[in-house]
N, C-alpha and C. Protein backbone atom coordinates (compact mmCIF):
# COMPACT_ATOMS: atom_id res chain seq x y z
N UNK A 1 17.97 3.59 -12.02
CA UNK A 1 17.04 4.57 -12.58
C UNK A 1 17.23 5.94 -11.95
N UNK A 2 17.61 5.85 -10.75
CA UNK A 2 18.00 7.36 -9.71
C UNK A 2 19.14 7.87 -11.08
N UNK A 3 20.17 6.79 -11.21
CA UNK A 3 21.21 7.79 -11.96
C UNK A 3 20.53 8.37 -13.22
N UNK A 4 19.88 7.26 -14.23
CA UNK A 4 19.50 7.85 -15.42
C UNK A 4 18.63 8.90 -15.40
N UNK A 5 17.24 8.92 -14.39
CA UNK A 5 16.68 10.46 -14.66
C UNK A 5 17.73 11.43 -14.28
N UNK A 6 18.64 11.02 -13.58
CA UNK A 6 19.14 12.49 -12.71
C UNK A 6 19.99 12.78 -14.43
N UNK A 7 20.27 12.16 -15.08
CA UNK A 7 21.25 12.75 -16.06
C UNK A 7 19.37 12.79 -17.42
N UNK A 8 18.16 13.36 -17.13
CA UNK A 8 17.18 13.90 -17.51
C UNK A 8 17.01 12.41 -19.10
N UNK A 9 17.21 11.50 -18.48
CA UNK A 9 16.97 10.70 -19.48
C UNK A 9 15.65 9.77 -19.38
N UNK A 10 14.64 9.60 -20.23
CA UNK A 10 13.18 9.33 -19.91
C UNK A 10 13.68 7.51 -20.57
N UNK A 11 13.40 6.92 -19.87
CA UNK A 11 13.44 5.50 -20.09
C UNK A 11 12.29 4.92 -21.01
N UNK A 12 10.80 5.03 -20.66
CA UNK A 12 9.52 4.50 -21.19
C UNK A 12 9.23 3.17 -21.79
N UNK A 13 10.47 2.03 -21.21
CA UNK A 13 9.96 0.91 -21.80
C UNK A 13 10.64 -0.28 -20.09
N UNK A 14 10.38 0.35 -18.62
CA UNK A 14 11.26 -0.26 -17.34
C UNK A 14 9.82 -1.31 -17.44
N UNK A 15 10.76 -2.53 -18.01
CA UNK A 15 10.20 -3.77 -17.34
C UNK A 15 10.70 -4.71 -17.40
N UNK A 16 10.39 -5.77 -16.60
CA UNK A 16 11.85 -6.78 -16.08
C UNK A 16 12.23 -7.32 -17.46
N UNK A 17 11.84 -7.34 -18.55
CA UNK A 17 12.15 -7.89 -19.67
C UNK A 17 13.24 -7.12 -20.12
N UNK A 18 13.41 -6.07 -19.96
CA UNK A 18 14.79 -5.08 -19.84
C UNK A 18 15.77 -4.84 -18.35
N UNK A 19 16.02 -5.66 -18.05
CA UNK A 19 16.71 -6.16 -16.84
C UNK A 19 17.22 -7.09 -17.00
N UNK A 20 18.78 -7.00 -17.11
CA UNK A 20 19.58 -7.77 -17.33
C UNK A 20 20.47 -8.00 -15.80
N UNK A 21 20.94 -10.04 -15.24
CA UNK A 21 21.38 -9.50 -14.27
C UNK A 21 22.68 -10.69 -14.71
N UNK A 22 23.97 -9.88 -14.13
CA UNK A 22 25.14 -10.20 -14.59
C UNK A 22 25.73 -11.66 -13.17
N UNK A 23 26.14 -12.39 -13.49
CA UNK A 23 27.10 -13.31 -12.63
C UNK A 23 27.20 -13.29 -11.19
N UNK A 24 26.97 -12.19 -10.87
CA UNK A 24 27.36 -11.56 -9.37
C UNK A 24 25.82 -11.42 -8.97
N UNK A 25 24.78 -11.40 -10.12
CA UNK A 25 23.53 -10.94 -9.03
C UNK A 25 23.72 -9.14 -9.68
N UNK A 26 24.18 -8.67 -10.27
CA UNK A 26 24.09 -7.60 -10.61
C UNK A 26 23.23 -7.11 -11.41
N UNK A 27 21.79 -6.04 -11.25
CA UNK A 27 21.33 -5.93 -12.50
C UNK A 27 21.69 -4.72 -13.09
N UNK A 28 21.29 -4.85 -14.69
CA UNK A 28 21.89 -3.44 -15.28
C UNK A 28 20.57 -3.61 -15.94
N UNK A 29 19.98 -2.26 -16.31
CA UNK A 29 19.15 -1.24 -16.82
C UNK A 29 19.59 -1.72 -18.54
N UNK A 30 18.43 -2.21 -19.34
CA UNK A 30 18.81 -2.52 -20.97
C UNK A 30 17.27 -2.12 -21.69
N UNK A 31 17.27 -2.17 -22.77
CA UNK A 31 16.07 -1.58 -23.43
C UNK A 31 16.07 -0.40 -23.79
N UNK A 32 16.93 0.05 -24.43
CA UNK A 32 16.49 1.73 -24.62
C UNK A 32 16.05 1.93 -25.57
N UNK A 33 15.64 1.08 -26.52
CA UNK A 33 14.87 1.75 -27.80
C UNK A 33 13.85 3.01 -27.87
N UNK A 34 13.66 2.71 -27.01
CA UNK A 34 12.20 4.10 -26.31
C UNK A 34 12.59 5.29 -25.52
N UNK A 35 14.13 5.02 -25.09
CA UNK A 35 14.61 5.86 -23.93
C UNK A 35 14.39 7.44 -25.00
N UNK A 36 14.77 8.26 -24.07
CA UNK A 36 14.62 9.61 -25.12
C UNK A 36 15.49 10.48 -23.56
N UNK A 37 16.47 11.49 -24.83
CA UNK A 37 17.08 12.82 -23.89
C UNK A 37 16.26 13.76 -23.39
N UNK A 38 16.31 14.58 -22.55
CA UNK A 38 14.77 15.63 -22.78
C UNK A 38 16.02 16.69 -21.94
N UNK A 39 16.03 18.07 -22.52
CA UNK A 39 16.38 18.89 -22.26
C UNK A 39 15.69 19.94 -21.30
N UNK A 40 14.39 19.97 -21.09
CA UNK A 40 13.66 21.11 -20.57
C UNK A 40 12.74 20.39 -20.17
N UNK A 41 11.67 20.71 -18.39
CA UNK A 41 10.86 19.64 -17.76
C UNK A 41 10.75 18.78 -17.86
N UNK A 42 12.04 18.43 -17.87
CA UNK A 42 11.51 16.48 -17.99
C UNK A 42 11.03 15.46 -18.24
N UNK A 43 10.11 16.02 -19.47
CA UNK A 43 8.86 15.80 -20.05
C UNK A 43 9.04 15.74 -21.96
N UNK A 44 8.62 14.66 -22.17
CA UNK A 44 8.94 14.37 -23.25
C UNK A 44 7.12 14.12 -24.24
N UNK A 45 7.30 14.11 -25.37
CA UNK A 45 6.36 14.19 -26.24
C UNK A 45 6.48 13.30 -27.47
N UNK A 46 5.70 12.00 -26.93
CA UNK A 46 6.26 11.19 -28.14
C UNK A 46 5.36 11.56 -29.33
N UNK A 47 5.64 11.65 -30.16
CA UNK A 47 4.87 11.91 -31.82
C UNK A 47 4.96 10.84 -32.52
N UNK A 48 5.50 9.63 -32.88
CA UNK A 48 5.26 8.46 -33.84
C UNK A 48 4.98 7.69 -32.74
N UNK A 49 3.32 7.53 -34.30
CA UNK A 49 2.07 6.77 -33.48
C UNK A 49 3.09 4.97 -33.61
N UNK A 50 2.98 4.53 -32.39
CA UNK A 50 3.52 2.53 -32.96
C UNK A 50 2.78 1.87 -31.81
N UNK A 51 2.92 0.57 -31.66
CA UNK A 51 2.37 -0.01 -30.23
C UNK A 51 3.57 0.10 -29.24
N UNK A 52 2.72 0.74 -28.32
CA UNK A 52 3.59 0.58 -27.36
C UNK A 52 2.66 -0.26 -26.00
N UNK A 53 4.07 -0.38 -24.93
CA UNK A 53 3.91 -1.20 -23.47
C UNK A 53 2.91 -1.03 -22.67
N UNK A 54 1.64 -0.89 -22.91
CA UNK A 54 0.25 -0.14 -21.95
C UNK A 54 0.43 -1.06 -20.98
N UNK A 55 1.06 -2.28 -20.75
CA UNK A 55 0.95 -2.73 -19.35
C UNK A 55 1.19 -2.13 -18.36
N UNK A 56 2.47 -1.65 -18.62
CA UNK A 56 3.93 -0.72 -18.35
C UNK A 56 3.54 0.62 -18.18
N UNK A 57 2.55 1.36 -18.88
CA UNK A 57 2.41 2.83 -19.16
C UNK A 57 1.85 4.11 -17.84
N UNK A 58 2.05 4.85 -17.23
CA UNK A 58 1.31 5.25 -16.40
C UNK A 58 0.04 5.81 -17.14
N UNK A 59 -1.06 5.93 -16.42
CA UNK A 59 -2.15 6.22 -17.09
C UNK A 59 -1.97 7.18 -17.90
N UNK A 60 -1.26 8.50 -17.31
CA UNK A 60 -1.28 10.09 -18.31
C UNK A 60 -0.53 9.80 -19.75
N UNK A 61 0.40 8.36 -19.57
CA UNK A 61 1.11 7.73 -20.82
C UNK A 61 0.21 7.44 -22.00
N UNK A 62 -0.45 6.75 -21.72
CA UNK A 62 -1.38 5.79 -22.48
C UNK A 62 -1.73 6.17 -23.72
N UNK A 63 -2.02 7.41 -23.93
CA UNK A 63 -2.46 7.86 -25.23
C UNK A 63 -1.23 7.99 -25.87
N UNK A 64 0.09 7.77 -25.34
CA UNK A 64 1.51 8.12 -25.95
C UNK A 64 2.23 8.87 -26.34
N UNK A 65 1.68 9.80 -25.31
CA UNK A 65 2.76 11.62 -24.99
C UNK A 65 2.54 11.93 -23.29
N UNK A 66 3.50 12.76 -23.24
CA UNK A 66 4.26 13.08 -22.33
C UNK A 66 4.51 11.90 -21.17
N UNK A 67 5.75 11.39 -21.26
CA UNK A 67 6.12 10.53 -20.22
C UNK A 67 7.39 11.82 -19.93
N UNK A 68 7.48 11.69 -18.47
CA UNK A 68 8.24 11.63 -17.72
C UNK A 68 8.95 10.78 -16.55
N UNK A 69 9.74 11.33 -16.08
CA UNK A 69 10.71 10.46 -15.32
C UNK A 69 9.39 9.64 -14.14
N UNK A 70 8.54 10.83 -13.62
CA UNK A 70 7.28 9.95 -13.06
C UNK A 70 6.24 9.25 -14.01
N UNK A 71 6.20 9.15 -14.66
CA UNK A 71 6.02 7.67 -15.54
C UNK A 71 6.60 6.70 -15.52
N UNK A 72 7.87 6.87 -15.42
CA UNK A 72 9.36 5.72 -15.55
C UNK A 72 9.05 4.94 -14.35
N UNK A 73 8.64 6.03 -13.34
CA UNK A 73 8.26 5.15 -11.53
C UNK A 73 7.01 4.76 -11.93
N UNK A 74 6.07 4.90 -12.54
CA UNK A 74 5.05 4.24 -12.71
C UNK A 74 5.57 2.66 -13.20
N UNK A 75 6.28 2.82 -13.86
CA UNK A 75 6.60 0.94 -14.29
C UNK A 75 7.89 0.53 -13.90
N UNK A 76 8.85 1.14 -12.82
CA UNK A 76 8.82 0.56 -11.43
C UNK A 76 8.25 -0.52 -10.73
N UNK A 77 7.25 0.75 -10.51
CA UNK A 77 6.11 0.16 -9.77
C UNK A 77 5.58 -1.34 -10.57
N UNK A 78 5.42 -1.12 -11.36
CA UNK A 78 5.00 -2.62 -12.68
C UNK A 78 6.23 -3.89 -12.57
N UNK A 79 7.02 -2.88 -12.65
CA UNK A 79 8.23 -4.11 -12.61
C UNK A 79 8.25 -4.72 -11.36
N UNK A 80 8.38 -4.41 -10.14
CA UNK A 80 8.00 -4.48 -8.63
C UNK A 80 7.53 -5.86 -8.54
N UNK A 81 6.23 -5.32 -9.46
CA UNK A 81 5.05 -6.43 -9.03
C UNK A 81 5.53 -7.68 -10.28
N UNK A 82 6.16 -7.75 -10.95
CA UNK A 82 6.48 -8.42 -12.26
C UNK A 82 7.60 -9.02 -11.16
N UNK A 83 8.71 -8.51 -10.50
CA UNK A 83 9.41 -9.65 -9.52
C UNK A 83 9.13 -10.24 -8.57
N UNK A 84 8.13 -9.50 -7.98
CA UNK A 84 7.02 -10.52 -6.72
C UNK A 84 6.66 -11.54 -6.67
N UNK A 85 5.89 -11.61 -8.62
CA UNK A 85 4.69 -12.57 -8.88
C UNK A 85 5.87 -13.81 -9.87
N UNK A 86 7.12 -13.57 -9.78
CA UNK A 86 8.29 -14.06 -10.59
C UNK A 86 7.56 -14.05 -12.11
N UNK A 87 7.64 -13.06 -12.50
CA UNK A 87 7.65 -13.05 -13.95
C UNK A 87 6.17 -12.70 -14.58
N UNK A 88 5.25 -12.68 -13.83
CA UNK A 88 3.73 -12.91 -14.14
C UNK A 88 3.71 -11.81 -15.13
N UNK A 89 2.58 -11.65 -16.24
CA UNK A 89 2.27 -10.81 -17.17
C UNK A 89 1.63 -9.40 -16.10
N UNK A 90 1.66 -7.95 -16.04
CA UNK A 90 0.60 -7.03 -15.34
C UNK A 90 -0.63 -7.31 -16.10
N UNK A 91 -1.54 -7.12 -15.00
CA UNK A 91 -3.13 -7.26 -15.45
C UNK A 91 -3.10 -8.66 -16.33
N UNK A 92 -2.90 -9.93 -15.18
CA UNK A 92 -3.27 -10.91 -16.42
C UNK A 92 -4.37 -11.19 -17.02
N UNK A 93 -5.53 -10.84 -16.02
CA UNK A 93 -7.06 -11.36 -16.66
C UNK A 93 -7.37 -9.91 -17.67
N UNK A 94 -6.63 -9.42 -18.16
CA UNK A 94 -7.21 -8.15 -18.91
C UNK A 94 -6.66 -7.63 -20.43
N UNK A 95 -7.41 -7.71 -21.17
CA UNK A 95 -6.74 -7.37 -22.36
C UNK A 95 -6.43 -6.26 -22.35
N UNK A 96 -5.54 -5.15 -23.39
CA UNK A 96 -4.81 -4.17 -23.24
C UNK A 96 -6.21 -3.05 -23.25
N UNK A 97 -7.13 -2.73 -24.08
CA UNK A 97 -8.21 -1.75 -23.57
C UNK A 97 -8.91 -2.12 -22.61
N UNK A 98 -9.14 -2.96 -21.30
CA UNK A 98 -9.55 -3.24 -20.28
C UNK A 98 -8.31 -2.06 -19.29
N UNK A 99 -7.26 -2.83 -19.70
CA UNK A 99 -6.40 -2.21 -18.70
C UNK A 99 -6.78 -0.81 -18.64
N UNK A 100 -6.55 -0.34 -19.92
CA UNK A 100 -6.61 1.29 -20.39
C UNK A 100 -7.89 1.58 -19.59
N UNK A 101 -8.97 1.34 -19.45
CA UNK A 101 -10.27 1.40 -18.78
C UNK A 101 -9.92 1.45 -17.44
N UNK A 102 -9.71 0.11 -17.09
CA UNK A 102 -9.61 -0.32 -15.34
C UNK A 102 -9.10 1.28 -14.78
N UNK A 103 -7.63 1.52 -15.38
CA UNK A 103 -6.79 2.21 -14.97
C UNK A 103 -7.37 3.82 -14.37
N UNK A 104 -7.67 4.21 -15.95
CA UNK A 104 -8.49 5.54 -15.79
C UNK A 104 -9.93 5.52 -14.65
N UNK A 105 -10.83 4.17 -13.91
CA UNK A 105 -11.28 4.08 -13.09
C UNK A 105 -10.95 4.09 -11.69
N UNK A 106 -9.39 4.00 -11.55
CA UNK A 106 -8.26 4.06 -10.32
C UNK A 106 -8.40 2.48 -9.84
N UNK A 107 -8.56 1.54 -10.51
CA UNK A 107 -7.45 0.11 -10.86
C UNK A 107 -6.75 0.14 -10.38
N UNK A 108 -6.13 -0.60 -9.36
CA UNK A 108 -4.45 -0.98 -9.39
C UNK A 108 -4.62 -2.74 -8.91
N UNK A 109 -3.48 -3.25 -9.22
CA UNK A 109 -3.30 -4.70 -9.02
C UNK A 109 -3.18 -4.96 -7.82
N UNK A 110 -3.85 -6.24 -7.31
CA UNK A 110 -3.98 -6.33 -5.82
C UNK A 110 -2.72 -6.81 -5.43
N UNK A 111 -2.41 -6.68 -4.27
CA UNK A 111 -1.25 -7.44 -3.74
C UNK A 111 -1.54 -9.20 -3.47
N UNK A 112 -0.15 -9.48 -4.56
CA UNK A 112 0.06 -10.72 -4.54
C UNK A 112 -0.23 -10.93 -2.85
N UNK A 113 -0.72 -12.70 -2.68
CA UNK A 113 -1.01 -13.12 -1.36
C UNK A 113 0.57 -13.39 -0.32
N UNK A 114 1.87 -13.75 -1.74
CA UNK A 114 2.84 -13.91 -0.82
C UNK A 114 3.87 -12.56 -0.70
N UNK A 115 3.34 -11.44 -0.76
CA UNK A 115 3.84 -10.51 -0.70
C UNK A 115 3.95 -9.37 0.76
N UNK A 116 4.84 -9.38 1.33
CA UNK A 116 4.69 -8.24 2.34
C UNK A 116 3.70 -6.89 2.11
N UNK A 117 2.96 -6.51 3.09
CA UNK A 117 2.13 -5.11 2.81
C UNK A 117 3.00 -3.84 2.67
N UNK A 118 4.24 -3.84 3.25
CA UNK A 118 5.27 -3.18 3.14
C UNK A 118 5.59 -2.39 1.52
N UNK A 119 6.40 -4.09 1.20
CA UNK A 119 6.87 -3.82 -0.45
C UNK A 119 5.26 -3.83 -1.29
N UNK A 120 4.64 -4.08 -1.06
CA UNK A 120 3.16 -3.72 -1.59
C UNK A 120 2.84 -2.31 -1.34
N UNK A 121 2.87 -1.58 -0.52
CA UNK A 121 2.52 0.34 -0.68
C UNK A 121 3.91 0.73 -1.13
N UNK A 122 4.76 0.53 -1.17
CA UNK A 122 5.77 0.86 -2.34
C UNK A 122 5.30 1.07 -3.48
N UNK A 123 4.91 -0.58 -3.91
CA UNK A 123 4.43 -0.39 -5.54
C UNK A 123 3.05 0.89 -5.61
N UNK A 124 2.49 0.26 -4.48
CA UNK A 124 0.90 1.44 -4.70
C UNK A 124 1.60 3.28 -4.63
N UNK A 125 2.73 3.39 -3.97
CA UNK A 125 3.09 4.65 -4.14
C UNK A 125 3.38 4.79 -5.50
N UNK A 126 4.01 4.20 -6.21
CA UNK A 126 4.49 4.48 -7.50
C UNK A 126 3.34 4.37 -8.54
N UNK A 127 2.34 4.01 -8.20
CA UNK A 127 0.81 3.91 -8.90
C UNK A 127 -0.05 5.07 -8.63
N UNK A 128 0.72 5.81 -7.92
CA UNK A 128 -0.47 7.19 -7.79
C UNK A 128 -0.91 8.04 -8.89
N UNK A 129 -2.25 8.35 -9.36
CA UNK A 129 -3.06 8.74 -10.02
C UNK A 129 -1.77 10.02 -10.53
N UNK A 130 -2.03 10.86 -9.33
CA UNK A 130 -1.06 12.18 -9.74
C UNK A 130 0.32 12.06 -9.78
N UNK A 131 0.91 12.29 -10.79
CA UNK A 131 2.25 11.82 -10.77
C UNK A 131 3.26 12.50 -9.68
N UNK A 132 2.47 13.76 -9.60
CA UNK A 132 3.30 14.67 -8.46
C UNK A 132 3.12 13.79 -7.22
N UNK A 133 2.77 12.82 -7.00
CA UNK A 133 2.27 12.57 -5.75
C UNK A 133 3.33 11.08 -5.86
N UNK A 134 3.81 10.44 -6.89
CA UNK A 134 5.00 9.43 -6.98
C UNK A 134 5.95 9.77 -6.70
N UNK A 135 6.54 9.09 -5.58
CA UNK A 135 8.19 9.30 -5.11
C UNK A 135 8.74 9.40 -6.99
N UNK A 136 10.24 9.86 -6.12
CA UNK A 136 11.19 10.27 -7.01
C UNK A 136 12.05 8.84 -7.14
N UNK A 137 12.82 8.79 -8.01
CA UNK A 137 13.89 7.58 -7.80
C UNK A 137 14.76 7.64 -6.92
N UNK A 138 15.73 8.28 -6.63
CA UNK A 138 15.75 8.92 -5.43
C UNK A 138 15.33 8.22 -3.84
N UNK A 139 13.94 8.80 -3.74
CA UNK A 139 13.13 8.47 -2.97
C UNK A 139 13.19 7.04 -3.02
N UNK A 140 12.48 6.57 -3.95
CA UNK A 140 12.42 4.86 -4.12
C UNK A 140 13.64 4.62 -3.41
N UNK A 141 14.92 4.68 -4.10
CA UNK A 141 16.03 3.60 -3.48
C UNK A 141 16.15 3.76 -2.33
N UNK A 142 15.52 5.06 -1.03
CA UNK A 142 16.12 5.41 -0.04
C UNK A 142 14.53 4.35 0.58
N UNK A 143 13.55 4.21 0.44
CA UNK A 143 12.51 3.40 0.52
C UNK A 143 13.05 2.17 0.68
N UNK A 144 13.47 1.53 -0.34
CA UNK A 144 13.62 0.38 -1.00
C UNK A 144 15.19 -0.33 0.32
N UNK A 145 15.85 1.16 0.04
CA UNK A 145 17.18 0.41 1.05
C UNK A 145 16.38 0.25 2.78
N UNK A 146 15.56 1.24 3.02
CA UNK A 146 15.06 0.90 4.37
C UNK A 146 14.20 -0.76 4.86
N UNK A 147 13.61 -0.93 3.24
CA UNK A 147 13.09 -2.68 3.35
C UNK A 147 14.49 -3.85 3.76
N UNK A 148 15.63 -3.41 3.10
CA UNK A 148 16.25 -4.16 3.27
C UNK A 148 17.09 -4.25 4.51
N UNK A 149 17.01 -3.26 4.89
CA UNK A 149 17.84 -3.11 6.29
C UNK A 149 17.02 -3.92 7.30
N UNK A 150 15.47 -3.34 7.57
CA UNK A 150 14.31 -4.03 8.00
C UNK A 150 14.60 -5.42 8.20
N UNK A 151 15.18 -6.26 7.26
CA UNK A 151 15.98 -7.66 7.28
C UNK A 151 14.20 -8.49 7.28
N UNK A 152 13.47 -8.25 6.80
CA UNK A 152 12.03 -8.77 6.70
C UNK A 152 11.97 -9.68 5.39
N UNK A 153 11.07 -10.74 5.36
CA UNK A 153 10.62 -11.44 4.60
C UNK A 153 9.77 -10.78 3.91
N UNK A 154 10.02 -9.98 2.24
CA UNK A 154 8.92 -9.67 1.56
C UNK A 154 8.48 -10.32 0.62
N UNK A 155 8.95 -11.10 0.66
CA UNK A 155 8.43 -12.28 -0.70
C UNK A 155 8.38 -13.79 -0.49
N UNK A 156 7.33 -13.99 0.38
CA UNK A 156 7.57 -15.93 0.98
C UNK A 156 6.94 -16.52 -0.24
N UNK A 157 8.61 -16.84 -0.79
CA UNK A 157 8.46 -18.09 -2.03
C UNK A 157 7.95 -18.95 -1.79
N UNK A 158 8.20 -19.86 -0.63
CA UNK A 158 7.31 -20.92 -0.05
C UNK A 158 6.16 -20.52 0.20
N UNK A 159 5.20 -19.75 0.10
CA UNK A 159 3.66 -19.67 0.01
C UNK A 159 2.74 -19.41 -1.26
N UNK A 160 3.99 -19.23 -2.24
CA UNK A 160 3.36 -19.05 -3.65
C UNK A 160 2.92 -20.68 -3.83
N UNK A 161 2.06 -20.71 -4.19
CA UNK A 161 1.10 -21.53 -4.63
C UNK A 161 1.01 -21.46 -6.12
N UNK A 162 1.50 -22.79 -6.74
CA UNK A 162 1.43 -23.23 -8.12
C UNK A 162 0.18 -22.63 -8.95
N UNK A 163 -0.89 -23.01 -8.12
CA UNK A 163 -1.81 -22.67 -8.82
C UNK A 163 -2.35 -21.32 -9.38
N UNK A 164 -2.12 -20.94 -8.04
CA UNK A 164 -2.43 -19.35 -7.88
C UNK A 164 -1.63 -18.85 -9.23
N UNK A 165 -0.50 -19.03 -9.03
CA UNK A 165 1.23 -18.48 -10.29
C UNK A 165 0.42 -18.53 -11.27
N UNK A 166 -0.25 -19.72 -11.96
CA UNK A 166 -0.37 -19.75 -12.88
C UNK A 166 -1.60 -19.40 -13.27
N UNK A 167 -2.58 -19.01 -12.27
CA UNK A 167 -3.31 -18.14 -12.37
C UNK A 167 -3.26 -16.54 -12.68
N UNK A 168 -2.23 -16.44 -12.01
CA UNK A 168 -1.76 -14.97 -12.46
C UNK A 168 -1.21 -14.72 -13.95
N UNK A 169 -0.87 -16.03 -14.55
CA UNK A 169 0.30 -15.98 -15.95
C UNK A 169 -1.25 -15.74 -16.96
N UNK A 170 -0.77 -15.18 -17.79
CA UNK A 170 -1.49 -14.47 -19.12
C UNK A 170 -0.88 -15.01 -20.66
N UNK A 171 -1.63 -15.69 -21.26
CA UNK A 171 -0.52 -16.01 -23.02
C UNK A 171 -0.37 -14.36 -23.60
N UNK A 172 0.35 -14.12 -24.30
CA UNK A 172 0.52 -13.17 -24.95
C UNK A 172 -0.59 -12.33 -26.13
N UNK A 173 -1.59 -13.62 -26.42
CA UNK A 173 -2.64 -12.82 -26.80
C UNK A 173 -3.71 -12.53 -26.62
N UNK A 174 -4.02 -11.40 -27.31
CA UNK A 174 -5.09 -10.43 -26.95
C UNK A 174 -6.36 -11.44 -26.93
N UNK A 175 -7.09 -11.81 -26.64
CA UNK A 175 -8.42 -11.71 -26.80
C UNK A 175 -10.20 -11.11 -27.25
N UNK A 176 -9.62 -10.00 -26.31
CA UNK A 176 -10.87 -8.89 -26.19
C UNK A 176 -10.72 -8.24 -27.46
């Protein structure tokens, strides 16, 4: 994602469901139906109304204009927590206008129980209200490479609890 904003390209659909990982453990960046070029601030203006990813969306998204590249780290941040929880739906107990609600109240998803506090204010950085206030991609990977050097346990698979997992998992429909 560092390379694609730097070449001013707005992604608006980063979630592990667009993450493809190749033989080696390699992942590559897929989904671009939504991606968009943006020539000037970085900032894009979507105009055709459709459904889109509100799981995924940073709040200033939601109504479905102006994403920028700090939006893109907003679902990061989503995806983050989408490999933590291995796969879990965001906001499972919440239908999509709950979320939209929670969010605009300053909501954010708690940290999974088998998760380091570490890689947990990562994600909460990339959840900041003001987007000026979300690392850059950039930033992230230079973050992200310092966890790994750290040589720390951020994800004890062995403490995920069945139950809990599937407490976190959500069916695909709406309810509310």
């Amino acid at each position: 994602m560092d390379f694609i904003s730097s070449k001013c390209i707005i992604h608006r659909d980063l979630a592990t469901r667009n993450i493809l990982v190749n033989e080696l453990g390699v992942c590559k960046i897929a989904g671009f139906g939504l991606a968009s070029g943006v020539v000037d601030e970085r900032q894009y203006r979507y105009k055709i109304k459709g459904r889109l990813p509100i799981r995924w969306l940073a709040p200033e998204t939601i109504d479905g204009t102006n994403f920028t590249t700090k939006s893109d780290v907003w679902s990061f941040g989503i995806l983050l927590w989408e490999i933590v929880t291995m796969g879990n739906k965001p906001y499972p107990d919440m239908c999509e206008w709950e979320v939209t609600s929670s969010l605009q109240k300053g909501y954010r998803m708690p940290n999974p129980p088998h998760c380091d506090k570490d890689l947990y204010a990562t994600m909460l950085s990339c959840w900041s209200a003001d987007p000026q206030n979300r690392p850059g991609f950039s930033e992230l990977k230079t973050m992200l490479f310092k966890l790994v050097k750290d040589e720390k346990i951020y994800i004890d698979v062995q403490a995920i609890n069945p139950i809990d997992s599937k407490k976190l998992q959500n069916e695909d429909g709406e309810s509310c």
